[in-house]
Each structure stands twice: as C-alpha cells, then as structure tokens.
Protein backbone atom coordinates (compact mmCIF):
# COMPACT_ATOMS: atom_id res chain seq x y z
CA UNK A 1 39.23 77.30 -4.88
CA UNK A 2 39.91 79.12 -7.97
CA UNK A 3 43.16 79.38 -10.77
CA UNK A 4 42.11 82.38 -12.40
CA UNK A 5 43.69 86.28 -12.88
CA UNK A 6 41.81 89.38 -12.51
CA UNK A 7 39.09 89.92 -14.64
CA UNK A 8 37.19 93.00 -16.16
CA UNK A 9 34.30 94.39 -13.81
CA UNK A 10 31.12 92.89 -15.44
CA UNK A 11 28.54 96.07 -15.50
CA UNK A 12 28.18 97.46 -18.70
CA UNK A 13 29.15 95.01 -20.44
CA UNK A 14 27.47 94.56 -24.44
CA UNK A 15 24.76 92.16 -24.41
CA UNK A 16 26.71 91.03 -28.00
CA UNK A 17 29.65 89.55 -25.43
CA UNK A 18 27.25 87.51 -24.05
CA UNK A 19 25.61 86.22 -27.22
CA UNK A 20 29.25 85.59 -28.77
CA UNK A 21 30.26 83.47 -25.86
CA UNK A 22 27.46 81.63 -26.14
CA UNK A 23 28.26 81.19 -29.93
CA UNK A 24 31.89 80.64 -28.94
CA UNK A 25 31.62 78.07 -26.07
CA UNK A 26 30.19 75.31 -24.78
CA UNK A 27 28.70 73.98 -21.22
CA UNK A 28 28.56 70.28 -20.64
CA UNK A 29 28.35 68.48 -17.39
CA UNK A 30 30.96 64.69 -17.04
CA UNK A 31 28.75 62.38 -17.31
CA UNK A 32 31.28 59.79 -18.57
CA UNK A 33 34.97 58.84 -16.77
CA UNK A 34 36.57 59.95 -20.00
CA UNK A 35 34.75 63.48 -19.38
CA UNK A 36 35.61 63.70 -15.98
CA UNK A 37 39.12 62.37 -16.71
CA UNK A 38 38.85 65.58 -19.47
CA UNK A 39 38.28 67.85 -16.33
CA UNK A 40 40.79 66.29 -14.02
CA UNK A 41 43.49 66.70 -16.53
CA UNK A 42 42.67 70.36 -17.33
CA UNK A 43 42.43 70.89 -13.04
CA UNK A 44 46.39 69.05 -13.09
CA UNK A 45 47.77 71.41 -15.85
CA UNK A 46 46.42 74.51 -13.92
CA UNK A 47 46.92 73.10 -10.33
CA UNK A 48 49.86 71.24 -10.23
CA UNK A 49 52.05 72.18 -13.06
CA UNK A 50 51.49 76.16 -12.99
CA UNK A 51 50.37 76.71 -9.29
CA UNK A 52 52.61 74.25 -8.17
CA UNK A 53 49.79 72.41 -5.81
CA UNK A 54 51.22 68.62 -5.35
CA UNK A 55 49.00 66.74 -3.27
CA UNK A 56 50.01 62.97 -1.86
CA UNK A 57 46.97 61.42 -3.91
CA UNK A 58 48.39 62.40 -7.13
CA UNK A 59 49.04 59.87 -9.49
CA UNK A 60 51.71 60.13 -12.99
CA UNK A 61 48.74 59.81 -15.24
CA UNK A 62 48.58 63.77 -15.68
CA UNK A 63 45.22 63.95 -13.66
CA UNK A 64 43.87 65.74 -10.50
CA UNK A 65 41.59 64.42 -8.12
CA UNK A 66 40.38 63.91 -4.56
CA UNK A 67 37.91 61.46 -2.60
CA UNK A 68 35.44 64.29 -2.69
CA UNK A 69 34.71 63.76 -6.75
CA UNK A 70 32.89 60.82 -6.34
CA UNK A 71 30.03 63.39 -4.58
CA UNK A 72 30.68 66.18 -6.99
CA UNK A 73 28.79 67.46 -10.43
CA UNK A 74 31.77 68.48 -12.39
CA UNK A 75 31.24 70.95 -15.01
CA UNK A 76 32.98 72.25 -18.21
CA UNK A 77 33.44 75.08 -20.71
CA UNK A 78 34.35 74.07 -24.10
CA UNK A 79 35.84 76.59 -27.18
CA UNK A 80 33.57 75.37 -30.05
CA UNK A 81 35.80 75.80 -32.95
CA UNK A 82 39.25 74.49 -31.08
CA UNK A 83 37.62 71.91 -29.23
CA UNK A 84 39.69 72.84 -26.32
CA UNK A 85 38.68 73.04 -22.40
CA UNK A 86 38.82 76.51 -21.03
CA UNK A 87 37.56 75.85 -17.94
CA UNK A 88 35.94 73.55 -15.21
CA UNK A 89 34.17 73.63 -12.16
CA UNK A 90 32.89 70.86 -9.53
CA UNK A 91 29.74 71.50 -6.75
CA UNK A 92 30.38 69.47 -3.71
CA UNK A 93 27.52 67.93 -2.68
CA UNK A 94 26.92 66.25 0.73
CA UNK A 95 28.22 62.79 0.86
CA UNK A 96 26.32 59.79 1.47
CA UNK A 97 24.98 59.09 4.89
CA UNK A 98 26.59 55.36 5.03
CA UNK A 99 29.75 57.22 4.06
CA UNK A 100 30.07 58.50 7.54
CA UNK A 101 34.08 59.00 6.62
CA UNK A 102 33.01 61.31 3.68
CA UNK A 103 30.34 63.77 6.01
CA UNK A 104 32.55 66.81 5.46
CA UNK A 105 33.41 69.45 2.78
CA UNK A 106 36.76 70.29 1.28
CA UNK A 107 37.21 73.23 3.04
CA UNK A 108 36.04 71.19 6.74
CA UNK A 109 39.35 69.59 5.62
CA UNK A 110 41.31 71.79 4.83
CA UNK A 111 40.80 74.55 7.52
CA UNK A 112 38.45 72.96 9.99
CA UNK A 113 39.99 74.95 13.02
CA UNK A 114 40.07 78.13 11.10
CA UNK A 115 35.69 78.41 10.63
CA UNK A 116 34.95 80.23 14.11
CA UNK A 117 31.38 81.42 12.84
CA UNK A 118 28.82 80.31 15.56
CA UNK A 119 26.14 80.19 12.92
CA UNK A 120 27.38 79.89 9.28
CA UNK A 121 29.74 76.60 9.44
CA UNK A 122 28.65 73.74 7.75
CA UNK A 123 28.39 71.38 10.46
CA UNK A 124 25.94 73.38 12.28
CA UNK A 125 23.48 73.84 8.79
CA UNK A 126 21.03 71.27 7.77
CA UNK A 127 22.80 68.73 6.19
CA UNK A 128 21.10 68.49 2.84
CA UNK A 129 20.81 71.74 2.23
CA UNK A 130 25.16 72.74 2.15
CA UNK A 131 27.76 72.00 -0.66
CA UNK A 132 30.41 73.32 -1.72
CA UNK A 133 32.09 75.06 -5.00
CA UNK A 134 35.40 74.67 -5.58
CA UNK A 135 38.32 73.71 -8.37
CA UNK A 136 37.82 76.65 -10.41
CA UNK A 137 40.06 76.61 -13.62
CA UNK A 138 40.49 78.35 -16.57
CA UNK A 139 43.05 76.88 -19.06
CA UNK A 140 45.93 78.75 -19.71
CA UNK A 141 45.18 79.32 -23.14
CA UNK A 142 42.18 81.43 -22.28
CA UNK A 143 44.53 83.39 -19.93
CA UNK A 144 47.00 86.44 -21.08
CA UNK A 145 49.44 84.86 -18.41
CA UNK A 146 50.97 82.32 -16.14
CA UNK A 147 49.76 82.20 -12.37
CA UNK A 148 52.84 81.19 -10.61
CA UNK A 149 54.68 78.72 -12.77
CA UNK A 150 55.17 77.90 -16.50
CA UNK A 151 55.85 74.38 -17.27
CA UNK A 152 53.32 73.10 -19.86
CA UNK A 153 54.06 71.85 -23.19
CA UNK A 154 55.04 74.23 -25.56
CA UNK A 155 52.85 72.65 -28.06
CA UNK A 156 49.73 73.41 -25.71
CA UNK A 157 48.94 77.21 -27.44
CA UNK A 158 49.23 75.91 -30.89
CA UNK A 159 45.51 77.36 -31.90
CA UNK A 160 45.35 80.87 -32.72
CA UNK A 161 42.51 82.58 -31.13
CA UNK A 162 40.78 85.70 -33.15
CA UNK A 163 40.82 89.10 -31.92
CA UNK A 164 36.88 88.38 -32.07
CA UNK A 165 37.06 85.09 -29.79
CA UNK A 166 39.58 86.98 -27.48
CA UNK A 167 37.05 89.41 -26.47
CA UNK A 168 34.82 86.79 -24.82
CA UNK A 169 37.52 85.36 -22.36
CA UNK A 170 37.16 87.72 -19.39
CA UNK A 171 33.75 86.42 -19.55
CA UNK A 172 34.85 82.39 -18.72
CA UNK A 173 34.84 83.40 -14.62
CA UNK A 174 31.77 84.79 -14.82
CA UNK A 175 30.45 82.04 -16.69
CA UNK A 176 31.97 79.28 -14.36
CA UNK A 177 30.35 80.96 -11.56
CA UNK A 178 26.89 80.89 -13.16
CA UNK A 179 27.15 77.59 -13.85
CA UNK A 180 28.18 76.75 -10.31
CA UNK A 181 24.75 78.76 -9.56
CA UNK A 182 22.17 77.33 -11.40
CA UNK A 183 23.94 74.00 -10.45
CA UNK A 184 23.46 74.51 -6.92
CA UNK A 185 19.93 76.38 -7.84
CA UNK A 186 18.63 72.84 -9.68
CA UNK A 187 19.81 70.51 -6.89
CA UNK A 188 18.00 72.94 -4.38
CA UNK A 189 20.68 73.49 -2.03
CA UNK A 190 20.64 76.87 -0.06
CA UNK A 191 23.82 76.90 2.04
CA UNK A 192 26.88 77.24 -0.82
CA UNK A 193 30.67 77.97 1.01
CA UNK A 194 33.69 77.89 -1.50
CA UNK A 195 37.58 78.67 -0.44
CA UNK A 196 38.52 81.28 -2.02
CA UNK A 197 41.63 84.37 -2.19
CA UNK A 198 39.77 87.63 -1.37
CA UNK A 199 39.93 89.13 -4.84
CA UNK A 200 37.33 86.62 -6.40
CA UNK A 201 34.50 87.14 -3.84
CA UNK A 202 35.01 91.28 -4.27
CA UNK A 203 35.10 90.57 -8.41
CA UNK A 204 31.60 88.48 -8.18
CA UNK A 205 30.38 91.27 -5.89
CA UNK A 206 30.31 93.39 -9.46
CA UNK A 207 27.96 90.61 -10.50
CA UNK A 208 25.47 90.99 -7.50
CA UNK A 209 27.17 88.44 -5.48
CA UNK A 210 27.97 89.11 -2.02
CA UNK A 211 29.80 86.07 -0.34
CA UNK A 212 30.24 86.63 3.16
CA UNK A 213 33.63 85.90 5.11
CA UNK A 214 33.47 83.26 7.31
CA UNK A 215 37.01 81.98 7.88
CA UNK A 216 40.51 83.00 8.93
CA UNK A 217 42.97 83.02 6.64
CA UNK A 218 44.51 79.68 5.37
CA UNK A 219 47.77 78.52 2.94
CA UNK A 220 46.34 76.55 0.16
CA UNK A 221 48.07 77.07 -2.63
CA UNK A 222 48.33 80.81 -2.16
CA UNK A 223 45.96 82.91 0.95
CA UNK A 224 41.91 81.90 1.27
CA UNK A 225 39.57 82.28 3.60
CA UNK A 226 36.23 80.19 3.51
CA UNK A 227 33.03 82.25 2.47
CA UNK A 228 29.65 81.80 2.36
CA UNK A 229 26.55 82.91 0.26
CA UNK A 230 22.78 82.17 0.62
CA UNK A 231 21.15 81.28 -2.18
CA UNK A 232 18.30 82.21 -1.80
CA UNK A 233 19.55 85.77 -0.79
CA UNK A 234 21.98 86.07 -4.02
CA UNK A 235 19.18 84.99 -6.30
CA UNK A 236 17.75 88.38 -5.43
CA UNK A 237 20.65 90.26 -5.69
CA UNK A 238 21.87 89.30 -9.05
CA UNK A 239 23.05 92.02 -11.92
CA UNK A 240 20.34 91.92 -14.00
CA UNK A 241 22.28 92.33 -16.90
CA UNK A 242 23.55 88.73 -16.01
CA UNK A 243 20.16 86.93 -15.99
CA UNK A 244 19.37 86.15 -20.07
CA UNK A 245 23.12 85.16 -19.57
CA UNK A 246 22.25 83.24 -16.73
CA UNK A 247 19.37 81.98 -18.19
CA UNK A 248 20.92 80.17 -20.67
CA UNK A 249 23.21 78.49 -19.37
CA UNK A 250 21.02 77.10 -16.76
CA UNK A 251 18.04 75.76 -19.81
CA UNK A 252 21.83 74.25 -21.34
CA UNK A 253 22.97 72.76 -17.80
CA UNK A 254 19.44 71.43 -16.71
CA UNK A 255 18.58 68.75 -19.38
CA UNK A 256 21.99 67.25 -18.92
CA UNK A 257 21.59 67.17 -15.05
CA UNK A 258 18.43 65.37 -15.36
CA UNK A 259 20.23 62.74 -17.57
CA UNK A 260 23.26 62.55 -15.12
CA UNK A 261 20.98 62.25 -11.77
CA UNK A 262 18.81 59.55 -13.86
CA UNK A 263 22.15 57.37 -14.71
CA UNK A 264 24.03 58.04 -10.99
CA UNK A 265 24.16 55.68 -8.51
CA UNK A 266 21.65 56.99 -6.09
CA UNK A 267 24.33 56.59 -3.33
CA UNK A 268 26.97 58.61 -5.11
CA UNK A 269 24.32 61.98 -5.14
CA UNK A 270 22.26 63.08 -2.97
C-alpha cells in the first residue's frame, strides 16, 4: 500500500508543525484527468522506478494505474512555494453494481486466498459500507532517501528546501493518512482494509490508530499483510493532539468532494 520510510512518532509534537504544514502544503482532490494523470505519474516515479513494481498494465507514458481508479477518490499533497507533489493517496470505493467484474478490492486481488478471517473480509461486510486505502506515496524529494532503487532524473531535486520547510516532512504520512480518514469519514463508509508492511500500521498506532491484522503475509512489492480498522471505533481513539490537524484538512477536503461527487458520473461512485 504505502512507499514511505520510517517516520518520527507523532506525540508531542509542536502544534507550530502543524500550522507550518498547513502554511507549507496543500490538499486537493483530481477532479480533472490532467490531476489524476499528476497523481499517476508521481505513484510511477515512486512505484515503478524506485520500488521497482512493474505491472503488465503499464504503459511508456511515465504513469501508474489500475482498473480500480475509475472507483477511486484520489488525493494529493502539494509544496506551496515549489509547486511540487509530495504525496498522493486513492480510497477505493465499492465498484458499481452493473460492474459485476469490478465487485472486489485491490487487496481481494491481490491476496484473496491469504484473508482467512471468518468475520472481517470484505466479502462477508455489507457491501456499501467497505473500501479500501491504498497507493500511498511520498515523492522522493520529501524523503532523506531512496526505498529500494534510484533511477529518477537527476534534475528531479533541483529545488532547495529550507531547514524551516524540512521540518514539516515527517508530517506528509501522517497527513496522507488523515486525509484518507476524513475521506472515508465524508463518504460514510465504516469498514476501511489497506495492504500494508507491518511498520506503518504500528507507526499510525502512535496516532490513535489501531488497524487490526487480518491477513497472512503476501509479496507485493516488499512483505504486507491486509489490515483492517473500524471507523467508527478509530474515530474514538484518535490522538487528540491530531484533531485541529485533522480538522482542517477535512473543512479543506470536504468542499472539493462535494464538487467532485456533483460532476461524477453517478455510476463511477458510489
């Protein structure tokens, strides 16, 4: 699910972070193909050319993406004064019911026969009330390192970041994830499962988070297993120190929601 590196545990952290990365950066939702195309190319530099995921559907124009877009909100982090993408999510919503061929999640499949949980597996859950979160990315440039691989442009780190506007990256993980949250909070879906390597789920634990393991472990581009989380539950059990955080970005991400579920193809979302 995610392409990121170990980040700083989030307690204690100076409310001042938070208000510089809101200064700092920027949450928009693809509306437009040239915006999601912006998102696809940032999930093909991380992906495929420093992970070194290659999947049969790629295509040479420098992009990455899979039948399971068309269903998605796809969200991104912008760095105000660069102008450059540090990061991108997508929520997988359930496909349309006349797409019978669609009626599954990413991680259905990817590791179908590896989800023995009698209860939490998302073909035995209501079937409005699941998605999934998944493509996590944070742009090299936002990251002190490489993942696996290093073969992006050289050109790509031209912008020199402040010592200031460094301080704010470990926050972009957090950030993604909250906007993955109020994302799946505003569409009013309770049953959220993600593929993920067991470090993330234990880092968002610091944050009040506690996905739940409900897979065996799989080879996708590195070790996952599938987890879940109940909404409902982790809206409880949130670091407080997160909510005015939280807050935010949720009053930034809901306007533009409304405008993108206003202009979608009722089939495409549901």
């Amino acid at each position: 699910m995610e392409a990121i590196q170990k980040k700083e545990k989030t307690s204690n952290i100076p409310i001042d972070i938070f208000t510089s990365f809101n200064d700092e950066f920027n949450f928009s939702l693809a509306i437009t193909e040239n915006q999601k195309n912006r998102i696809y190319k940032l999930r093909h530099e991380v992906y495929c050319q420093e992970i070194g995921y290659h999947p049969a559907q790629i295509t040479n124009q420098n992009i990455e993406s899979d039948i399971h877009d068309s269903h998605s909100i796809h969200c991104l982090i912008e760095h105000r004064r660069s102008g450059l993408a540090a990061g991108c999510l997508r929520l997988v919503l359930p496909a349309p019911h006349h797409d019978g061929e669609l009626k599954r999640l990413p991680l259905q499949d990817f590791g179908e026969h590896t989800l023995p949980h009698e209860v939490l597996h998302p073909a035995k859950l209501p079937y409005e009330s699941i998605c999934e979160i998944s493509r996590f990315a944070i742009a090299r440039a936002f990251r002190h390192k490489a993942i696996n691989h290093e073969t992006l442009a050289s050109n790509a780190f031209d912008y020199q970041f402040t010592e200031a506007e460094k301080k704010a990256f470990p926050l972009i993980i957090i950030a993604l994830f909250l906007a993955t949250y109020a994302l799946v909070g505003l569409m009013k879906k309770r049953h959220v499962f993600a593929m993920m390597e067991p470090r993330l789920p234990r880092l968002l634990s610091m944050s009040g988070f506690k996905f739940k393991k409900v897979g065996e472990p799989i080879e996708m581009h590195g070790k996952r297993n599938a987890f879940y989380i109940d909404h409902s539950k982790a809206e409880k059990e949130m670091n407080k120190e997160l909510m005015p955080f939280y807050l935010h970005i949720r009053k930034t991400l809901e306007p533009q929601l409304k405008e993108l579920l206003t202009i979608k193809d009722s089939s495409s979302i549901n």
